[in-house]
N, C-alpha and C. Protein backbone atom coordinates (compact mmCIF):
# COMPACT_ATOMS: atom_id res chain seq x y z
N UNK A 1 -9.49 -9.91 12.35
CA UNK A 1 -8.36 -9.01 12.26
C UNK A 1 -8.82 -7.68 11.66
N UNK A 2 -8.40 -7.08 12.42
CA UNK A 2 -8.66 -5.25 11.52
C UNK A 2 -7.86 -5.00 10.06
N UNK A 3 -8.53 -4.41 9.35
CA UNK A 3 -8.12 -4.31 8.31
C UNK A 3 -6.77 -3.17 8.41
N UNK A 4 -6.16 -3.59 7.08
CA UNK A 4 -5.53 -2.42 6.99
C UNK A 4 -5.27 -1.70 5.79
N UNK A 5 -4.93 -0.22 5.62
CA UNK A 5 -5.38 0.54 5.07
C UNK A 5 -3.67 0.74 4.42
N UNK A 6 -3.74 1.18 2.92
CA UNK A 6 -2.76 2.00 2.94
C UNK A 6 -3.16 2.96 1.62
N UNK A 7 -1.47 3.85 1.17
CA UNK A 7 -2.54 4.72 0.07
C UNK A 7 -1.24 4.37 -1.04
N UNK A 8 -1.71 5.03 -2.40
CA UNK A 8 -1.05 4.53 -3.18
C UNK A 8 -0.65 6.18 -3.67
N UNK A 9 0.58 6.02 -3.92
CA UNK A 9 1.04 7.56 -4.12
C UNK A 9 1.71 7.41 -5.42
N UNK A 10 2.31 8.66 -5.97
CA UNK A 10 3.26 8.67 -7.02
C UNK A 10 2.22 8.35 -8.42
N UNK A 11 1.58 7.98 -8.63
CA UNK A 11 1.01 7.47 -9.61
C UNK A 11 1.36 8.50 -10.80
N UNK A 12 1.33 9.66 -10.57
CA UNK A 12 1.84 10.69 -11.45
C UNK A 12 3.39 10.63 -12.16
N UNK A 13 3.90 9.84 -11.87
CA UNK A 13 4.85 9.64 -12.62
C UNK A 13 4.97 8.52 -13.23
N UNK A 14 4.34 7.60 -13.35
CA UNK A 14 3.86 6.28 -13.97
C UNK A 14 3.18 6.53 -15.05
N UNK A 15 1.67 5.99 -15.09
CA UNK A 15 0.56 5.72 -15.80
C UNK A 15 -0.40 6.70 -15.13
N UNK A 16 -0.28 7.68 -14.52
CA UNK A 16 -1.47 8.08 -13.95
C UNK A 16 -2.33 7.26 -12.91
N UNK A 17 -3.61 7.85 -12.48
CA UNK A 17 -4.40 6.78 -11.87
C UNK A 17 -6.16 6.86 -11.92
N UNK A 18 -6.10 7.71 -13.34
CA UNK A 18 -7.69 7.80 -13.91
C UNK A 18 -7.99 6.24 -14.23
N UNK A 19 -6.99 5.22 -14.40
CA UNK A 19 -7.94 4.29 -14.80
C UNK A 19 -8.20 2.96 -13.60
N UNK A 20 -7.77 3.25 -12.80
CA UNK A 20 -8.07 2.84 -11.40
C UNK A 20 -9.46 2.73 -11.05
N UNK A 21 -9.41 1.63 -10.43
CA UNK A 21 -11.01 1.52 -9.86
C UNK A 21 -11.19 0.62 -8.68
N UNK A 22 -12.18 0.75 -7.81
CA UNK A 22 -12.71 -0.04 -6.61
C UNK A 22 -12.60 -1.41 -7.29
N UNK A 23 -12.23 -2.12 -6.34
CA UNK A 23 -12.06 -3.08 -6.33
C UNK A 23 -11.12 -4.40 -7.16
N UNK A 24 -10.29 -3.39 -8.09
CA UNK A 24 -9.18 -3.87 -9.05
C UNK A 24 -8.20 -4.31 -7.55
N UNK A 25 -7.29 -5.10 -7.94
CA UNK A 25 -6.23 -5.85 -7.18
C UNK A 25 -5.10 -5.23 -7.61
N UNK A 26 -4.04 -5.24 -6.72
CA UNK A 26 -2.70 -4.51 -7.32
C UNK A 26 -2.07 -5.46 -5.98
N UNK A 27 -0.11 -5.48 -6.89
CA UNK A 27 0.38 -6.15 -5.89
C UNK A 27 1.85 -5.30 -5.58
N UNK A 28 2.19 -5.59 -4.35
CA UNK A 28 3.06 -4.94 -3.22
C UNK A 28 4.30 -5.54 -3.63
N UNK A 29 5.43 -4.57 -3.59
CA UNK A 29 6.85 -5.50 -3.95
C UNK A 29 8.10 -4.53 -3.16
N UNK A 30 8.45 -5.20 -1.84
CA UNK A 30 9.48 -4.64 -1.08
C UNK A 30 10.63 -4.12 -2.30
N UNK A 31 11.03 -3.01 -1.79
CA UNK A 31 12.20 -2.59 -2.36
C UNK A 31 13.09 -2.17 -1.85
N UNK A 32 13.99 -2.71 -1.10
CA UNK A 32 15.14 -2.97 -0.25
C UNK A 32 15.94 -2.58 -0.75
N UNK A 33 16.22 -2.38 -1.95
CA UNK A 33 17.47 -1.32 -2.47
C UNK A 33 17.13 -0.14 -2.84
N UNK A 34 16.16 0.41 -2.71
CA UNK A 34 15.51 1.73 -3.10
C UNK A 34 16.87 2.98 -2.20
N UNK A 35 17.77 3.65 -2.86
CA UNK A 35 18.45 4.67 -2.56
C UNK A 35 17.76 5.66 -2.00
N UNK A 36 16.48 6.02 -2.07
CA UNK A 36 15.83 7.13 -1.47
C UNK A 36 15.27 6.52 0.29
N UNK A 37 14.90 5.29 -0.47
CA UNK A 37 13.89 4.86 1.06
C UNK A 37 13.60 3.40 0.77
N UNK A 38 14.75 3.01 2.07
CA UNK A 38 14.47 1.31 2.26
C UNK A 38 13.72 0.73 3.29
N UNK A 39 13.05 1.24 3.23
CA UNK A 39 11.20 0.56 3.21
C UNK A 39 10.27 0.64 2.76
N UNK A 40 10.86 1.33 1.04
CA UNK A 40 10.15 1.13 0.10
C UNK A 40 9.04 0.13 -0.80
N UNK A 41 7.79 0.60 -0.94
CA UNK A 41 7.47 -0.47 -1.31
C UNK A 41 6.55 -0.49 -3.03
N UNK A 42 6.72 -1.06 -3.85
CA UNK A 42 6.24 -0.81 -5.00
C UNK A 42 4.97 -0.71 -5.01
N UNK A 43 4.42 -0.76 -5.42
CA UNK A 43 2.72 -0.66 -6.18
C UNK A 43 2.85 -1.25 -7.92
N UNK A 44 2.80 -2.99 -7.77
CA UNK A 44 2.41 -2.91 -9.77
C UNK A 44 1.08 -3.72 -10.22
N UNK A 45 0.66 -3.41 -11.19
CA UNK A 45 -0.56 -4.13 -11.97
C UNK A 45 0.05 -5.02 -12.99
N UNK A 46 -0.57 -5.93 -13.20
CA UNK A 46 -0.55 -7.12 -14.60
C UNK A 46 -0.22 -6.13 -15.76
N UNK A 47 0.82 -6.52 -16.87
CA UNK A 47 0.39 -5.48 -17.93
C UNK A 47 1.02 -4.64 -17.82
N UNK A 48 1.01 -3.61 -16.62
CA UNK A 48 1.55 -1.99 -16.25
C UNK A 48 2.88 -2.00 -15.74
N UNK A 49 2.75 -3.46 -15.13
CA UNK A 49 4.24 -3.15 -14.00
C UNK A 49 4.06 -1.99 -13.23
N UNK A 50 5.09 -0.91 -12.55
CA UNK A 50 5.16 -0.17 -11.73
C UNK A 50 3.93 0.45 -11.93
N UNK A 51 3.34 0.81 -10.61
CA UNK A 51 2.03 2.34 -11.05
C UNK A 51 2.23 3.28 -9.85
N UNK A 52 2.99 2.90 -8.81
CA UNK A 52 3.39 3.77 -7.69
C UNK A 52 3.49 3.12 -6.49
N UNK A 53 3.75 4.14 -5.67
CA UNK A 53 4.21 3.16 -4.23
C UNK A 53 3.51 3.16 -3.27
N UNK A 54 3.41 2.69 -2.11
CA UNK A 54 2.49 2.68 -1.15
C UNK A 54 3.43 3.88 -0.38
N UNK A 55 2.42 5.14 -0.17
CA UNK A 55 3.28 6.42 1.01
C UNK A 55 3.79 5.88 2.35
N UNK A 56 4.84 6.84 2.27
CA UNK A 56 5.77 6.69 3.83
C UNK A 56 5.86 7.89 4.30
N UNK A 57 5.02 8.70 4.20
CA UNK A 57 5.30 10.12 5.10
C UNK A 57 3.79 10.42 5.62
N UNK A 58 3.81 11.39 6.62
CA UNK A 58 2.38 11.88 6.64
C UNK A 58 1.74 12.72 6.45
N UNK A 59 2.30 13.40 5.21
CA UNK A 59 1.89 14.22 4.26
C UNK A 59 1.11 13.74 3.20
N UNK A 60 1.63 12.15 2.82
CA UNK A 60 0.90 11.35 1.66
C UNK A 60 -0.06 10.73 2.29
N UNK A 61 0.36 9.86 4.00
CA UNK A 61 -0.75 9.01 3.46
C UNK A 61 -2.45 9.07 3.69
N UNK A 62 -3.16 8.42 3.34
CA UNK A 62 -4.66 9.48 3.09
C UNK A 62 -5.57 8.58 4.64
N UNK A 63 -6.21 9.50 5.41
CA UNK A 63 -7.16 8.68 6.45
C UNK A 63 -6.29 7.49 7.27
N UNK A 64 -6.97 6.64 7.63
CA UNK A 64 -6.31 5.85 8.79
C UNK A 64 -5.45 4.93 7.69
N UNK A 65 -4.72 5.10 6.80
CA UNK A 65 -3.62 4.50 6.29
C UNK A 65 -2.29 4.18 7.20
N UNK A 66 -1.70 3.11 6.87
CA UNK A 66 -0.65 2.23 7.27
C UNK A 66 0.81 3.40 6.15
N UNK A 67 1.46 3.38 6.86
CA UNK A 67 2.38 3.80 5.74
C UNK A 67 3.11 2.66 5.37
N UNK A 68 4.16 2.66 4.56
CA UNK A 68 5.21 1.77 4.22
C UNK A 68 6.03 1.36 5.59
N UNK A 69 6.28 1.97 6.09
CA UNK A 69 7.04 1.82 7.30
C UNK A 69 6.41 0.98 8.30
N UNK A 70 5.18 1.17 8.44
CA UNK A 70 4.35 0.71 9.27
C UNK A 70 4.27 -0.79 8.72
N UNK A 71 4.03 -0.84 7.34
CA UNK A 71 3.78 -2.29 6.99
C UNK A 71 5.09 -3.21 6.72
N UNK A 72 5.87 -2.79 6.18
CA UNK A 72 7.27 -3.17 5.55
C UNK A 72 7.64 -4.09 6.45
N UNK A 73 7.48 -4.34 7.97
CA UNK A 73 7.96 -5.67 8.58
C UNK A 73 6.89 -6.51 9.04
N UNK A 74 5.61 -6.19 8.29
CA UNK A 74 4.12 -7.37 8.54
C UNK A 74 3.77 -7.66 7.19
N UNK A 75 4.78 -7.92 6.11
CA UNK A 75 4.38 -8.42 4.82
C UNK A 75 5.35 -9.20 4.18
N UNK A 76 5.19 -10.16 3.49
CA UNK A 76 6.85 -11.34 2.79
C UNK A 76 7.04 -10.25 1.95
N UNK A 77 8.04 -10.69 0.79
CA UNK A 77 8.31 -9.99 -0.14
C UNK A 77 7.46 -9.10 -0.79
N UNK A 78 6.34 -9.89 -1.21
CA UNK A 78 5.21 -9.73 -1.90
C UNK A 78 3.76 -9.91 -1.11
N UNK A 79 2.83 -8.66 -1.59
CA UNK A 79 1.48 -8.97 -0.73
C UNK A 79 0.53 -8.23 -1.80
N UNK A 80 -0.56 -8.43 -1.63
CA UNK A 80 -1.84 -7.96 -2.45
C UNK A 80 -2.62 -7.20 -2.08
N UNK A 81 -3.09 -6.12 -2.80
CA UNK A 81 -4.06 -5.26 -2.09
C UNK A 81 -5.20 -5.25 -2.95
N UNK A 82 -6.07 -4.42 -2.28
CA UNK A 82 -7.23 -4.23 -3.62
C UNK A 82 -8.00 -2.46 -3.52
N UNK A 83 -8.30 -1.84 -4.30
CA UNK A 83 -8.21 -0.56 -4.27
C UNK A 83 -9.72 -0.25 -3.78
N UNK A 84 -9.52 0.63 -2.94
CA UNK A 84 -11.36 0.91 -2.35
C UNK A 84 -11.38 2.38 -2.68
N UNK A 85 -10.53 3.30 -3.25
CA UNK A 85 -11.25 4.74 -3.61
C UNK A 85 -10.31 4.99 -4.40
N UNK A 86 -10.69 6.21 -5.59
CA UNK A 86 -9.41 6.97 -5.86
C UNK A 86 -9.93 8.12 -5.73
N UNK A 87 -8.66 8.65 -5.10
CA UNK A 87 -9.10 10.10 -4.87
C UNK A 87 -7.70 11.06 -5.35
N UNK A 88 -8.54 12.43 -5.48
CA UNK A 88 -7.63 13.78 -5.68
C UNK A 88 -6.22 12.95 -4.94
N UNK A 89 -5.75 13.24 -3.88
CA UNK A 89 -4.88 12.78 -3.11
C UNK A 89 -3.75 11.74 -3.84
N UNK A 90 -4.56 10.42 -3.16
CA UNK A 90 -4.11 9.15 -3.80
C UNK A 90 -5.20 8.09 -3.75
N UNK A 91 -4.52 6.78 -4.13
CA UNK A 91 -5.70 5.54 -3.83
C UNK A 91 -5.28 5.02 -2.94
N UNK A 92 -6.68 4.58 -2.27
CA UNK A 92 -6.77 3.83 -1.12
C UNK A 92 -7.01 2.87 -1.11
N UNK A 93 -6.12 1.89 -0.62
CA UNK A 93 -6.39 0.28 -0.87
C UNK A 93 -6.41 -0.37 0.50
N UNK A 94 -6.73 -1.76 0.39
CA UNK A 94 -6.69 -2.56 2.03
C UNK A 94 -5.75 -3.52 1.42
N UNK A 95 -5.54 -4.11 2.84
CA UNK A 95 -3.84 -5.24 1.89
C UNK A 95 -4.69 -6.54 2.50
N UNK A 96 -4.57 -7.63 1.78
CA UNK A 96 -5.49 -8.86 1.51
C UNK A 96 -4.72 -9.44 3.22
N UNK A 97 -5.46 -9.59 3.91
CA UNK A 97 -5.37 -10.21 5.03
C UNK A 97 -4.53 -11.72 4.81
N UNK A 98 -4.40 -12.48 4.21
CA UNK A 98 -4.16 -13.18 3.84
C UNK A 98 -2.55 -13.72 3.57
N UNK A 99 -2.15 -12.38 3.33
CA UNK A 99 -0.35 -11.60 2.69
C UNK A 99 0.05 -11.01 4.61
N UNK A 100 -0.43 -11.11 5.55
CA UNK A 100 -0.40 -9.96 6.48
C UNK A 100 0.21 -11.65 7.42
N UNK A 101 1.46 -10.92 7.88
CA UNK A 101 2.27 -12.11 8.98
C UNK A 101 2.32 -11.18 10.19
N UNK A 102 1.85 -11.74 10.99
CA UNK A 102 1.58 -11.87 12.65
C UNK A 102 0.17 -10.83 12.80
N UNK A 103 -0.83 -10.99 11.70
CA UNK A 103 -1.63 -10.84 12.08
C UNK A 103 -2.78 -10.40 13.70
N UNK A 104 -2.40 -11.21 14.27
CA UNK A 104 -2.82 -10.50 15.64
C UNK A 104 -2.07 -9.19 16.22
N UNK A 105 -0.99 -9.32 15.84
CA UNK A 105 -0.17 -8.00 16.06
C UNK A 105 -1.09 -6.53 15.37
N UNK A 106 -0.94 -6.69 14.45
CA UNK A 106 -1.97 -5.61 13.64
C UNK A 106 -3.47 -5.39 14.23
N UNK A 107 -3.84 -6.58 14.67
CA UNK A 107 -5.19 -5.93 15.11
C UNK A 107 -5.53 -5.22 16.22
N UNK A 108 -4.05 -5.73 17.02
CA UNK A 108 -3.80 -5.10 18.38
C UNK A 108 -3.77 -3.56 18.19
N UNK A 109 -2.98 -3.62 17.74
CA UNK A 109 -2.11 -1.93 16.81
C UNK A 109 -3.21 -1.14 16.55
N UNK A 110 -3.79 -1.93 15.51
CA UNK A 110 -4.92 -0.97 14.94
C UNK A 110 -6.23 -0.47 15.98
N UNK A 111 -6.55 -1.39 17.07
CA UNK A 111 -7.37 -1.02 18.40
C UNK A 111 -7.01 0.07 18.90
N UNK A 112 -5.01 -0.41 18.98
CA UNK A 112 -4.91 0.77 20.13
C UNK A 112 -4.87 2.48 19.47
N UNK A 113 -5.02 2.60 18.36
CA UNK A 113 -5.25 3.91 17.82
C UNK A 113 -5.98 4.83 18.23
């Protein structure tokens, strides 16, 4: 299955995201009542709770990223990612294959790009 990509935005209004690093885990939490945008999706750490959200526009999101929208109906409630850069921008994480429902669908998707 092709991986998939997404980015982690907002962090600036949280905790920041200087203390972020490759290969730390963070987990995904639909937010279906979000008044701004319901296909919202959280971004939290152990400890931190909230640290930001995974982007839904394409202004935020960074390189071949998935936005929220894109993922919000190929994930349960909850899914896991793990962070592969931080950058100026945002962080870039992959979402644990594992958390990812209908899988072949996505890899299709991601080919036909």
């Amino acid at each position: 299955m092709a991986e998939i990509y997404f980015t982690i935005t907002g962090t600036n209004h949280h905790h920041g995201q200087e203390f972020l690093e490759p290969k730390m885990e963070v987990k995904l939490v639909k937010e279906p009542d979000n008044e701004v945008d319901k296909e919202a999706i959280k971004v939290e750490m152990p400890g931190l709770g909230l640290i930001g959200y995974v982007a839904n526009s394409p202004y935020t999101v960074i390189g071949e990223s998935f936005s929220a929208g894109r993922i919000c109906d190929k994930i349960g409630e909850t899914a896991r990612g793990k962070v592969l850069y931080v950058l100026p921008r945002g962080v870039l994480c992959v979402l644990n294959e594992e958390d990812v429902i209908g899988g072949d669908e996505i890899h299709r998707e991601a080919n036909e790009k």
